[in-house]
C-alpha atoms as a PDB file:
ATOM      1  CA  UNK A   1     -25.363  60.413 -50.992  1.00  0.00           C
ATOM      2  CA  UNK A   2     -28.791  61.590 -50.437  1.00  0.00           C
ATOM      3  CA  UNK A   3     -28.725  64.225 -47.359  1.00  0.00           C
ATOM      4  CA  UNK A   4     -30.887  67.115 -47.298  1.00  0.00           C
ATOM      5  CA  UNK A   5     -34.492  66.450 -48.277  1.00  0.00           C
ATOM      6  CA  UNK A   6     -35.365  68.567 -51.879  1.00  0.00           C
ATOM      7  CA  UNK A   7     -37.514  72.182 -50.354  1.00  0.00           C
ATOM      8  CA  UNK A   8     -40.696  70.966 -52.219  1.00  0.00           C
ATOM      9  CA  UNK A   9     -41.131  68.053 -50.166  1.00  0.00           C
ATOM     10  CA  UNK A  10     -40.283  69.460 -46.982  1.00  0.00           C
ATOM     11  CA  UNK A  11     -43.156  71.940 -47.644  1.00  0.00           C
ATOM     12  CA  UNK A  12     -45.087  68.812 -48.469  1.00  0.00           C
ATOM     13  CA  UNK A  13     -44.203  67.500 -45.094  1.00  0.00           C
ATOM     14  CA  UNK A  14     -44.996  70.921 -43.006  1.00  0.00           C
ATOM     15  CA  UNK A  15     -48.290  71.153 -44.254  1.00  0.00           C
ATOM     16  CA  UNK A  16     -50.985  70.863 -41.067  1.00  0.00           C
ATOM     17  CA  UNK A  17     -52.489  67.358 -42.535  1.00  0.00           C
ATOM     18  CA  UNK A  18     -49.605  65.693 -42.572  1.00  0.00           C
ATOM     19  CA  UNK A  19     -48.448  67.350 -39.134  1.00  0.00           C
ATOM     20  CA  UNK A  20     -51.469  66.381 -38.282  1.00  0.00           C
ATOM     21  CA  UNK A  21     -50.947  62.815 -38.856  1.00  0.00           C
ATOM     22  CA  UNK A  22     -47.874  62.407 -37.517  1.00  0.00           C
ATOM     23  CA  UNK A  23     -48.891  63.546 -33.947  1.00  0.00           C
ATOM     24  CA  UNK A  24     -51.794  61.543 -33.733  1.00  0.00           C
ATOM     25  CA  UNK A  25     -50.666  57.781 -34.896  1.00  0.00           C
ATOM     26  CA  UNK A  26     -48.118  58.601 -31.461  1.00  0.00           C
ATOM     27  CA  UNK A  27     -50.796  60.338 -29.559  1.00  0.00           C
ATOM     28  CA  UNK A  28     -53.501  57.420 -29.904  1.00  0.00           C
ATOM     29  CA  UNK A  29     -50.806  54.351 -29.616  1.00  0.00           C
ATOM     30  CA  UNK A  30     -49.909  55.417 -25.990  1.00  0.00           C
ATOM     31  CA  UNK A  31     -52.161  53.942 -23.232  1.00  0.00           C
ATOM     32  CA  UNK A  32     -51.951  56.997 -20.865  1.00  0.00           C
ATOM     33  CA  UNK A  33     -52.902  59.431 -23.954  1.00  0.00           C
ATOM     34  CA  UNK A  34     -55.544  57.981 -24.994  1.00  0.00           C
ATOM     35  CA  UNK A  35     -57.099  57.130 -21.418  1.00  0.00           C
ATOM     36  CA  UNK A  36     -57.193  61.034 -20.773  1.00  0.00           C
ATOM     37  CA  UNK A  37     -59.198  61.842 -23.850  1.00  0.00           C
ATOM     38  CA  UNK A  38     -62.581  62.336 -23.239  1.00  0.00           C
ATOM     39  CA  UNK A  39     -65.501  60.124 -24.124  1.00  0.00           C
ATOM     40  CA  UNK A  40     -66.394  62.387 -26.641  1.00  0.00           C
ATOM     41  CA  UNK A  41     -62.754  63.250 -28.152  1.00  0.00           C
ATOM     42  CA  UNK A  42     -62.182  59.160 -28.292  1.00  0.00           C
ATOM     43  CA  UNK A  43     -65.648  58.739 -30.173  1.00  0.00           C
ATOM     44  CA  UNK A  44     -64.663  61.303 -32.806  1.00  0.00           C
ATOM     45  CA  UNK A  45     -61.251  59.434 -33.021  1.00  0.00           C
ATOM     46  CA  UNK A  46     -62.731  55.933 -33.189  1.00  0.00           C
ATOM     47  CA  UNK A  47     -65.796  57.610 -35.876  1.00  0.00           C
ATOM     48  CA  UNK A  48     -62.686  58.519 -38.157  1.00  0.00           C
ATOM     49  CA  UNK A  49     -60.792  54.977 -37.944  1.00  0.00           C
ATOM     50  CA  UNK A  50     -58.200  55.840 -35.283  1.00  0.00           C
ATOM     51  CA  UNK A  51     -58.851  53.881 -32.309  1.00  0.00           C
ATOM     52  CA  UNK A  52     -55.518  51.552 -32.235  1.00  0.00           C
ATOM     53  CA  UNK A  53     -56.025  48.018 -32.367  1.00  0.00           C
ATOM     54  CA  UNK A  54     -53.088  47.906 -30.056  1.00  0.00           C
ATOM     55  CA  UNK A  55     -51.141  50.340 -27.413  1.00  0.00           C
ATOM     56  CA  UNK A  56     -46.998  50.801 -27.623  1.00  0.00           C
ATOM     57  CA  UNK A  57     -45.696  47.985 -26.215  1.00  0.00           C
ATOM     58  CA  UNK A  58     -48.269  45.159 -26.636  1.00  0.00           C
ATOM     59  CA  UNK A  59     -48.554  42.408 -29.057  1.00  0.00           C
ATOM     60  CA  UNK A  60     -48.161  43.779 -32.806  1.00  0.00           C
ATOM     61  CA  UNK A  61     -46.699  47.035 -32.142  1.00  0.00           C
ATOM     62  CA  UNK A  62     -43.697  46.902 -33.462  1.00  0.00           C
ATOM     63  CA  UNK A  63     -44.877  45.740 -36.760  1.00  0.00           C
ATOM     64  CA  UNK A  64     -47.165  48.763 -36.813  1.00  0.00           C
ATOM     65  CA  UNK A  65     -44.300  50.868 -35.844  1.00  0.00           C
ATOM     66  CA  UNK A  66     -42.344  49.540 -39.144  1.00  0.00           C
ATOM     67  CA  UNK A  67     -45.397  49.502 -41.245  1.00  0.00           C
ATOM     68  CA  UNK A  68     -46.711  52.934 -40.852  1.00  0.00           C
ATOM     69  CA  UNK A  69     -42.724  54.413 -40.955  1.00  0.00           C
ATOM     70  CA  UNK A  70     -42.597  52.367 -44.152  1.00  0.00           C
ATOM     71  CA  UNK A  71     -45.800  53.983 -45.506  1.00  0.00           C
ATOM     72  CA  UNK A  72     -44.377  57.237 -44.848  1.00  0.00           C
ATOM     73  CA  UNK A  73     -41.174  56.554 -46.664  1.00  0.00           C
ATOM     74  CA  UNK A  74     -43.061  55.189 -49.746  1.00  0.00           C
ATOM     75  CA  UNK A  75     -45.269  58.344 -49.562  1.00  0.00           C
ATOM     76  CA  UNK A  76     -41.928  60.813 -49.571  1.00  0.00           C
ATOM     77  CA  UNK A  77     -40.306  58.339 -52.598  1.00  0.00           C
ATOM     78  CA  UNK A  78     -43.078  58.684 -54.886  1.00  0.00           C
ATOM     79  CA  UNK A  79     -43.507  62.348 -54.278  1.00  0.00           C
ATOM     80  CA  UNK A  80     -39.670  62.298 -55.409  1.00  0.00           C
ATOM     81  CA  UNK A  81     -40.868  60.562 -58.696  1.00  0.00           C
ATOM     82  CA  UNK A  82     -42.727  63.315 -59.843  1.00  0.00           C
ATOM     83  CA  UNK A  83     -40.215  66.118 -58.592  1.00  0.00           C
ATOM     84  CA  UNK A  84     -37.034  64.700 -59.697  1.00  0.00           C
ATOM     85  CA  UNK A  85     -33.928  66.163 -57.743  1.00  0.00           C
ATOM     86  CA  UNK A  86     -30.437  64.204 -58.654  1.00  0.00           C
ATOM     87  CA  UNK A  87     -29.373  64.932 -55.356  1.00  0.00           C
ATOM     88  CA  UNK A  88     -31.867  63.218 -53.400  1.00  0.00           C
ATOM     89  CA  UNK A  89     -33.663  60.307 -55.091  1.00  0.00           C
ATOM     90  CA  UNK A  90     -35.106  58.135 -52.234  1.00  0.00           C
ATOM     91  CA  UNK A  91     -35.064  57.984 -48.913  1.00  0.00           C
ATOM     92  CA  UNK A  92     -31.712  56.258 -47.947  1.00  0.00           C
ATOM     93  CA  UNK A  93     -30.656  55.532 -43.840  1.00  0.00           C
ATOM     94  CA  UNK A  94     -27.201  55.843 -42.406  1.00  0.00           C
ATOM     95  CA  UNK A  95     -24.925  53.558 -43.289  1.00  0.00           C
ATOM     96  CA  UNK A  96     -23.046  53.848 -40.896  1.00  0.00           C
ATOM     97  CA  UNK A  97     -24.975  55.760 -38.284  1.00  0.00           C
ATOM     98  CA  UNK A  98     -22.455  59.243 -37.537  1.00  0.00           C
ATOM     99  CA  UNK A  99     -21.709  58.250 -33.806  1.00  0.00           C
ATOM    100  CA  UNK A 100     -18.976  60.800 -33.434  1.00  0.00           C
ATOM    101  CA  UNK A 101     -20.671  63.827 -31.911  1.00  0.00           C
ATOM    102  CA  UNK A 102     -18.261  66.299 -34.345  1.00  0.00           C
ATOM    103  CA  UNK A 103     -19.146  64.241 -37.672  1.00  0.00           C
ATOM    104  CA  UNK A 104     -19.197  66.736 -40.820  1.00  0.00           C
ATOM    105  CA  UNK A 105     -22.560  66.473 -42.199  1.00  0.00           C
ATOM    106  CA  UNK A 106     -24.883  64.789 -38.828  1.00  0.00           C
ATOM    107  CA  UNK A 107     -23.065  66.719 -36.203  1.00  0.00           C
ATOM    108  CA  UNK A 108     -24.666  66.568 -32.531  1.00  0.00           C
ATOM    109  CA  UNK A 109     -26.817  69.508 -31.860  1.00  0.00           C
ATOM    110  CA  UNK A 110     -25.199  70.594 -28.215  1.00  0.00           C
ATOM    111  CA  UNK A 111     -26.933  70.370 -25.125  1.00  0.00           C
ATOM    112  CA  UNK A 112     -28.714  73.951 -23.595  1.00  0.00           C
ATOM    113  CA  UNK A 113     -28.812  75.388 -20.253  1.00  0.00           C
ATOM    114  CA  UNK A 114     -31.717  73.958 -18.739  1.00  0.00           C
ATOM    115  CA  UNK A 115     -32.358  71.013 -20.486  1.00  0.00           C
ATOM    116  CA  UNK A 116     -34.429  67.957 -19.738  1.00  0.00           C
ATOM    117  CA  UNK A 117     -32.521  65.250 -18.199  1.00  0.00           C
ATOM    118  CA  UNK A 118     -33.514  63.185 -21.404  1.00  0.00           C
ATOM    119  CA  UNK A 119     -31.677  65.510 -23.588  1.00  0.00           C
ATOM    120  CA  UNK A 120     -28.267  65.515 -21.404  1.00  0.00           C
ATOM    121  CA  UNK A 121     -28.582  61.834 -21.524  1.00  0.00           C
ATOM    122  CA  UNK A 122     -29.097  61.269 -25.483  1.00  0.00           C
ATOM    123  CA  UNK A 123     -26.258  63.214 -26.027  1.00  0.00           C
ATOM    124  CA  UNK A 124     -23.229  61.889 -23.589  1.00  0.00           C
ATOM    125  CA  UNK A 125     -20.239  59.909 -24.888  1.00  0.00           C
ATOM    126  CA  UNK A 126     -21.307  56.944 -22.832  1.00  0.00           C
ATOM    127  CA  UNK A 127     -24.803  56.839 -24.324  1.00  0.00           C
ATOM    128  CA  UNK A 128     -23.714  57.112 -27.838  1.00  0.00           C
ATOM    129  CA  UNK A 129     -21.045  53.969 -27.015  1.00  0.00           C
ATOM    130  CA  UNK A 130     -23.865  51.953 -25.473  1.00  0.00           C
ATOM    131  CA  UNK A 131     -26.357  52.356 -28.966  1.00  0.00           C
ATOM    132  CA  UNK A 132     -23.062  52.139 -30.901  1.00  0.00           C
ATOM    133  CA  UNK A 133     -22.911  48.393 -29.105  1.00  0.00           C
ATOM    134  CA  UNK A 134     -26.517  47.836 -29.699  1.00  0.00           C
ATOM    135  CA  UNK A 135     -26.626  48.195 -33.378  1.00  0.00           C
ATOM    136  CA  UNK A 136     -23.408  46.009 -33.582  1.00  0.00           C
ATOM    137  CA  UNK A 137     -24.753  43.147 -31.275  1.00  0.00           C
ATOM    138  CA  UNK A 138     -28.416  42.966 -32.212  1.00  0.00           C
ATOM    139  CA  UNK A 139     -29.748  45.221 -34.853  1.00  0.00           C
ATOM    140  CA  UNK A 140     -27.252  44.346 -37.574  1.00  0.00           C
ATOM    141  CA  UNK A 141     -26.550  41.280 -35.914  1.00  0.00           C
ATOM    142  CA  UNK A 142     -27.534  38.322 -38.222  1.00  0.00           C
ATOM    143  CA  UNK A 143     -27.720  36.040 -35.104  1.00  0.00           C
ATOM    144  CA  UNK A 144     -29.631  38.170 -32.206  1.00  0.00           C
ATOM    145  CA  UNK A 145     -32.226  38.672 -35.303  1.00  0.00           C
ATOM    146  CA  UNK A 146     -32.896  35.380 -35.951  1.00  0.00           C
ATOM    147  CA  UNK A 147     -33.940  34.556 -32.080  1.00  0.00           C
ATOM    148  CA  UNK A 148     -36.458  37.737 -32.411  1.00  0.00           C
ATOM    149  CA  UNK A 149     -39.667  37.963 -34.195  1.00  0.00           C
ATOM    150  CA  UNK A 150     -39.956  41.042 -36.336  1.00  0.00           C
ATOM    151  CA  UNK A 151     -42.934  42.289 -33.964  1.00  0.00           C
ATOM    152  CA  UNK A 152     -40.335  42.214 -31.282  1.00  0.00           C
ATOM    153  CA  UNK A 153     -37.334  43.657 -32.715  1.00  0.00           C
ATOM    154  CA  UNK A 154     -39.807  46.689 -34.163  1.00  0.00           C
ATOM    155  CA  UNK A 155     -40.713  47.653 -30.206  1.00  0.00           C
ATOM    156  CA  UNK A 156     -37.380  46.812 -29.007  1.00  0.00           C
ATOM    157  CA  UNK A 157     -35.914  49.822 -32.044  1.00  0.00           C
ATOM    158  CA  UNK A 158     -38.971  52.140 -31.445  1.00  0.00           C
ATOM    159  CA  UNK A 159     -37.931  52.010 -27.569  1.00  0.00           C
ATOM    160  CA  UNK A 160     -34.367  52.272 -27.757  1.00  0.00           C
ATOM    161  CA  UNK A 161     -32.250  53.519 -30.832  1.00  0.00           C
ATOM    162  CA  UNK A 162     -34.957  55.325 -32.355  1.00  0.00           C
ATOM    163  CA  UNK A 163     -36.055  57.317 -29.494  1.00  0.00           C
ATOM    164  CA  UNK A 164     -32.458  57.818 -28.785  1.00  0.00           C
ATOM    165  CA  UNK A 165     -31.708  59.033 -32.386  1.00  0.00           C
ATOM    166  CA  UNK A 166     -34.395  61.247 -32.002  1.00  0.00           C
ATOM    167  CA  UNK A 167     -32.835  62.885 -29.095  1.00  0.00           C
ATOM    168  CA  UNK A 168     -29.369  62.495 -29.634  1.00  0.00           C
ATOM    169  CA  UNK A 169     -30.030  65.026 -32.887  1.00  0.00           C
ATOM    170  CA  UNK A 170     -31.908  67.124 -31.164  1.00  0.00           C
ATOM    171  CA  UNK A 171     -31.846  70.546 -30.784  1.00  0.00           C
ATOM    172  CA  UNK A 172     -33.545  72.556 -27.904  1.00  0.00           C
ATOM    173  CA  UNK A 173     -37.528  73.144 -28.256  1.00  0.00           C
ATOM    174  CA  UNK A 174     -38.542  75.955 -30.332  1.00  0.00           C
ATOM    175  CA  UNK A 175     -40.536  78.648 -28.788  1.00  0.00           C
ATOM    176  CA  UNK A 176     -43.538  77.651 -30.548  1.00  0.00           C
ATOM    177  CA  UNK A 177     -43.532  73.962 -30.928  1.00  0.00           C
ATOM    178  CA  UNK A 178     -46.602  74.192 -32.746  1.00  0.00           C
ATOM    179  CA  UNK A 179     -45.827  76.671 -35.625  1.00  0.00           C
ATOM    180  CA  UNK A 180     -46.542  75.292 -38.854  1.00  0.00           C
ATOM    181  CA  UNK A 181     -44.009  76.666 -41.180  1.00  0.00           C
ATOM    182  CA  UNK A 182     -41.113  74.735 -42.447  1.00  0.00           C
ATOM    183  CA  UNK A 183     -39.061  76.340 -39.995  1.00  0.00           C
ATOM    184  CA  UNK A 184     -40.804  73.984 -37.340  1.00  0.00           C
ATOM    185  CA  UNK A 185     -38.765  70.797 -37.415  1.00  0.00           C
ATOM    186  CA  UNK A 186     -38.149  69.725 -34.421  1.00  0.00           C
ATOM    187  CA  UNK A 187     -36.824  66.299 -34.018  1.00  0.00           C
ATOM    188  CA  UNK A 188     -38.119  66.120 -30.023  1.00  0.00           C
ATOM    189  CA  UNK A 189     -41.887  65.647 -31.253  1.00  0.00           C
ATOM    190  CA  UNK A 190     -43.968  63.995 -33.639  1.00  0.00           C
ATOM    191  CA  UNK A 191     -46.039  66.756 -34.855  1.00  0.00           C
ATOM    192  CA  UNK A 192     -42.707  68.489 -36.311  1.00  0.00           C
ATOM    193  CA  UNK A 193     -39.936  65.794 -36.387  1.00  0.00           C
ATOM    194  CA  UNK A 194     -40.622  64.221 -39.773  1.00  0.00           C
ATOM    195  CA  UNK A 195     -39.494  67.781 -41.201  1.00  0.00           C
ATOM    196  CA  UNK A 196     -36.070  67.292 -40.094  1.00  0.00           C
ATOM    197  CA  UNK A 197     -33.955  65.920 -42.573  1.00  0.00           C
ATOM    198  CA  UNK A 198     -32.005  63.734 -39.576  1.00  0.00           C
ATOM    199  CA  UNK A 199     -35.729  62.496 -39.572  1.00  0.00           C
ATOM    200  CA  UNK A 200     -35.487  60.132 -43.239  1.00  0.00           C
ATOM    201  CA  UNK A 201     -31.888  59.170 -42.466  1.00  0.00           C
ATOM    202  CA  UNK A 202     -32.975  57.435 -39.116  1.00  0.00           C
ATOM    203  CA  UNK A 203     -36.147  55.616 -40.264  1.00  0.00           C
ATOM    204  CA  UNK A 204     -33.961  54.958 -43.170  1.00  0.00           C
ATOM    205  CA  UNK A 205     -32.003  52.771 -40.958  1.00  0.00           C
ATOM    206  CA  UNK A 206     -35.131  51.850 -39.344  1.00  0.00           C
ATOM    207  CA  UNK A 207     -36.232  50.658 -42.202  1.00  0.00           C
ATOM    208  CA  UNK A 208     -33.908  48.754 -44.077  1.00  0.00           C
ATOM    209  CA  UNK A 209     -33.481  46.659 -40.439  1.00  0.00           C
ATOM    210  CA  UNK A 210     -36.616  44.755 -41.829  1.00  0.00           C
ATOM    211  CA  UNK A 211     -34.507  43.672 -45.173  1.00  0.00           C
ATOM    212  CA  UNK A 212     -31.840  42.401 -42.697  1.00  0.00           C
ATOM    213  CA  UNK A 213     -34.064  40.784 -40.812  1.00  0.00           C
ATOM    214  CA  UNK A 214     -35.664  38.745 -43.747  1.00  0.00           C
ATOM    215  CA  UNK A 215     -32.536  38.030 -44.851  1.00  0.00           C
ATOM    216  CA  UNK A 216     -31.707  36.661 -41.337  1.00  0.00           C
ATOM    217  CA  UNK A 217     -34.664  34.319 -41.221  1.00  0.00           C
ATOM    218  CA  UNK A 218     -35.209  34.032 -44.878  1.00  0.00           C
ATOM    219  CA  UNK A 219     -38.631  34.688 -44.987  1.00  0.00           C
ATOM    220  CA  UNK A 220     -40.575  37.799 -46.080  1.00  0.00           C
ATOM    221  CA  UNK A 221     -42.134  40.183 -43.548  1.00  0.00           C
ATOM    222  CA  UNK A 222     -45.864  39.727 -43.007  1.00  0.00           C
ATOM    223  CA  UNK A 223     -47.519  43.142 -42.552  1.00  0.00           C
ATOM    224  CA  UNK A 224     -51.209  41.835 -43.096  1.00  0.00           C
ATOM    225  CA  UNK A 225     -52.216  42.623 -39.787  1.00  0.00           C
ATOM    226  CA  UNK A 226     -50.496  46.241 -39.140  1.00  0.00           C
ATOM    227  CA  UNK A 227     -51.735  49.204 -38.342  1.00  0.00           C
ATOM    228  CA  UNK A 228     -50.896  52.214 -39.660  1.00  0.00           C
ATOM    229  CA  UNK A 229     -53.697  54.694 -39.126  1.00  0.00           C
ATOM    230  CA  UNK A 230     -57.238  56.342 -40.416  1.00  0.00           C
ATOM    231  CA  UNK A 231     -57.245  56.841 -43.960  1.00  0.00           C
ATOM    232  CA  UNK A 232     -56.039  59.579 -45.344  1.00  0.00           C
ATOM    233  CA  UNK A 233     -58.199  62.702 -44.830  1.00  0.00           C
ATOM    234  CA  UNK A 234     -56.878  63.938 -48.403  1.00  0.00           C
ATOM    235  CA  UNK A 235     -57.910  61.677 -51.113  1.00  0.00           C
ATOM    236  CA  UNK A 236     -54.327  61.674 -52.551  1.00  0.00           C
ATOM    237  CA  UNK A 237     -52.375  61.145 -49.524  1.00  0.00           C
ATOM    238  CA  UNK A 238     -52.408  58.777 -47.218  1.00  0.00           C
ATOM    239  CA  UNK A 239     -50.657  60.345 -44.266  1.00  0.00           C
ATOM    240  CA  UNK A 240     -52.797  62.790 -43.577  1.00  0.00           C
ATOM    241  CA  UNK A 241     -55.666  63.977 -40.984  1.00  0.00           C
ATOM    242  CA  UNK A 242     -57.877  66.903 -40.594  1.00  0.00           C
ATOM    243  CA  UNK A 243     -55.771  69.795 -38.646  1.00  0.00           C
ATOM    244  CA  UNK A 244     -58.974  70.185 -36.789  1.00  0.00           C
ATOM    245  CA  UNK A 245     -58.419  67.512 -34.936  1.00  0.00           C
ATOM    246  CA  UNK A 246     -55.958  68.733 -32.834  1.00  0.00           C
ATOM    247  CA  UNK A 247     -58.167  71.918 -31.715  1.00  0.00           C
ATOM    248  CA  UNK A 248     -60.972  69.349 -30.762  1.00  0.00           C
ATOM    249  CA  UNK A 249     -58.299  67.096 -28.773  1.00  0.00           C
ATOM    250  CA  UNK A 250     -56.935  70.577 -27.359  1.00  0.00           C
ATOM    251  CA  UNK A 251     -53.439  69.301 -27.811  1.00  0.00           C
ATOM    252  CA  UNK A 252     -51.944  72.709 -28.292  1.00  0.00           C
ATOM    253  CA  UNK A 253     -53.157  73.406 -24.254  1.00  0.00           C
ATOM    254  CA  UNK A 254     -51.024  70.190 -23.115  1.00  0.00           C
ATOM    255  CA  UNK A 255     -47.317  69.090 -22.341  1.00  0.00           C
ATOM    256  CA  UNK A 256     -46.095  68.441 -25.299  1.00  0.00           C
ATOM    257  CA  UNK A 257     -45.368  64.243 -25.936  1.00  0.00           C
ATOM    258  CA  UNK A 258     -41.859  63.716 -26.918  1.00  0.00           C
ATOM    259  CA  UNK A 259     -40.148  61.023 -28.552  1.00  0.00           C
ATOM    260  CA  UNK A 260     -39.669  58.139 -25.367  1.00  0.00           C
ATOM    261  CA  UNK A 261     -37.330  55.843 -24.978  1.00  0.00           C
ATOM    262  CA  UNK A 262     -35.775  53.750 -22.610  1.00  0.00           C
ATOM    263  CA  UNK A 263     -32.863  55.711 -20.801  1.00  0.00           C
ATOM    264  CA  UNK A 264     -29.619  53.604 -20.115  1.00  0.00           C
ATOM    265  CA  UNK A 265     -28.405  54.076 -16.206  1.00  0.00           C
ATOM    266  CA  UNK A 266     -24.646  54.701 -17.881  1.00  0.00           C
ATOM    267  CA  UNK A 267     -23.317  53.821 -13.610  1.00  0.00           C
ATOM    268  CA  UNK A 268     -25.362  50.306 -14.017  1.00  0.00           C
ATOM    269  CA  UNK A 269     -26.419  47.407 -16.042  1.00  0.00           C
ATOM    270  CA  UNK A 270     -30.060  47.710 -16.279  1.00  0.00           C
ATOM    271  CA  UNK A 271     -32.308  50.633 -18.250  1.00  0.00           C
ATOM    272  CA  UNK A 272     -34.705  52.804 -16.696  1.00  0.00           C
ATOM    273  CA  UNK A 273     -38.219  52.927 -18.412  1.00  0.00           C
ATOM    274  CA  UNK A 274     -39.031  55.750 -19.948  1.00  0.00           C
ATOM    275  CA  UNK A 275     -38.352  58.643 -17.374  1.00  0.00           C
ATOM    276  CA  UNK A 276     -40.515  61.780 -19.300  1.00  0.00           C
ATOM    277  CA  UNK A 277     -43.436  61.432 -21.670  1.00  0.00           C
ATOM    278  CA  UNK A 278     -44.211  65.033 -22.089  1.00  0.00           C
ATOM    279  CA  UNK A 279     -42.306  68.459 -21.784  1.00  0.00           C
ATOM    280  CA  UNK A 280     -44.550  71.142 -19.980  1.00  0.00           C
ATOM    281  CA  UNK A 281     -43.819  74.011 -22.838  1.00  0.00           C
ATOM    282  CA  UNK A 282     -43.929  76.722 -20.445  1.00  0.00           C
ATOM    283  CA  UNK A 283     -40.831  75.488 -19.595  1.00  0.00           C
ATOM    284  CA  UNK A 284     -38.879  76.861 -22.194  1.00  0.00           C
ATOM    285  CA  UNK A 285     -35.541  78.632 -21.580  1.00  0.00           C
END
């Protein structure tokens, strides 16, 4: 079983381009994000092909969200093909997901003094049980995926188990959150989370929901029309931007954007949109 990614291509994935990436497919999807850019930090984006065609949330966004996860799982695989490693062949997702908090090999990363309400959240019994239910009664549910376009059932993940999983793994925010070595893999953020081996096993699962939803409505998935970013700013890589364009967006002097997702009220019925965006990184314990 493939678990921790080979150390050649998680030096692939720390590199600043593809760090670089990462953060800003999130950064320009989200309305608020890219409404406080300035003129002149949007034209630069929209010069270089990354205006979105779309925000989170609208129309088509949740086939971008499983096209451009897709793309980067392709990207790892065929880096695997030419750096063979028996023990890790492919990206594979969890099957099943390690709910229980103590599990062997994906144990819960405990909560810290201090820590964003998010965080406490992700990682409570009660949450875990309500995702648990989730995955049974929709996402691997043959029926609840057949009365859902795959547009649909991509925001629905990106919103809810995936932001979850993201949390629910994580551990507390490194001093630097922007430090570019290896040692920077922080599963809270997108310009370090695709490091983290927890990382490929989660959009592994992400992933293969598209095969059960073809199989569900026995048709193919149509990714014509998705988005998935500029081209790549190296010629031989796809995922991957110029580093300077984080000093020229002056992310580095901002709260930080973390994964979001929508945060189950565990005393009620309903969920609470998205309560935090960003984490101010002066806030560190």
């Amino acid at each position: 079983m493939n678990t921790k990614l080979p150390p050649m291509i998680k030096q692939m994935l720390s590199a600043s381009e593809v760090r670089a990436y990462h953060h800003i497919w999130h950064l320009v999807r989200n309305k608020n994000q890219w409404e406080s850019l300035s003129d002149a930090q949007r034209n630069e984006l929209v010069d270089l092909g990354w205006q979105p065609p779309r925000f989170e949330r609208e129309n088509g966004a949740g086939l971008d969200f499983f096209f451009m996860h897709q793309e980067m799982i392709e990207m790892v695989n065929d880096h695997l093909q030419h750096m063979p490693n028996p023990n890790y062949t492919k990206v594979e997702g969890w099957d099943p997901i390690p709910y229980a908090h103590d599990n062997q090999t994906w144990p819960m990363p405990p909560i810290w003094p201090g820590a964003d309400r998010v965080f406490e959240w992700a990682k409570l019994p009660a949450t875990t049980e309500i995702f648990k239910n989730r995955v049974e009664n929709e996402f691997r549910n043959p029926e609840w995926l057949k009365s859902h376009s795959l547009d649909e059932v991509g925001t629905e993940m990106e919103l809810t188990i995936h932001g979850w999983m993201h949390l629910h793994w994580s551990e507390q925010i490194p001093d630097d959150p922007w430090n570019e070595s290896v040692e920077n893999d922080w599963l809270g953020a997108p310009f370090s989370s695709h490091v983290n081996d927890v990382f490929w096993k989660l959009h592994g699962f992400v992933d293969e929901t598209i095969a059960h939803w073809e199989e569900a409505n026995q048709k193919k998935a149509d990714f014509s029309n998705a988005w998935a970013g500029a081209p790549g700013y190296l010629p031989e890589m796809k995922h991957t931007a110029n580093p300077k364009l984080l000093i020229d967006l002056d992310v580095k002097n901002k709260p930080i954007k973390i994964m979001t997702w929508k945060v189950p009220i565990i005393e009620g019925v309903n969920e609470e949109e998205i309560i935090i965006d960003e984490i101010d990184t002066s806030k560190k314990d």
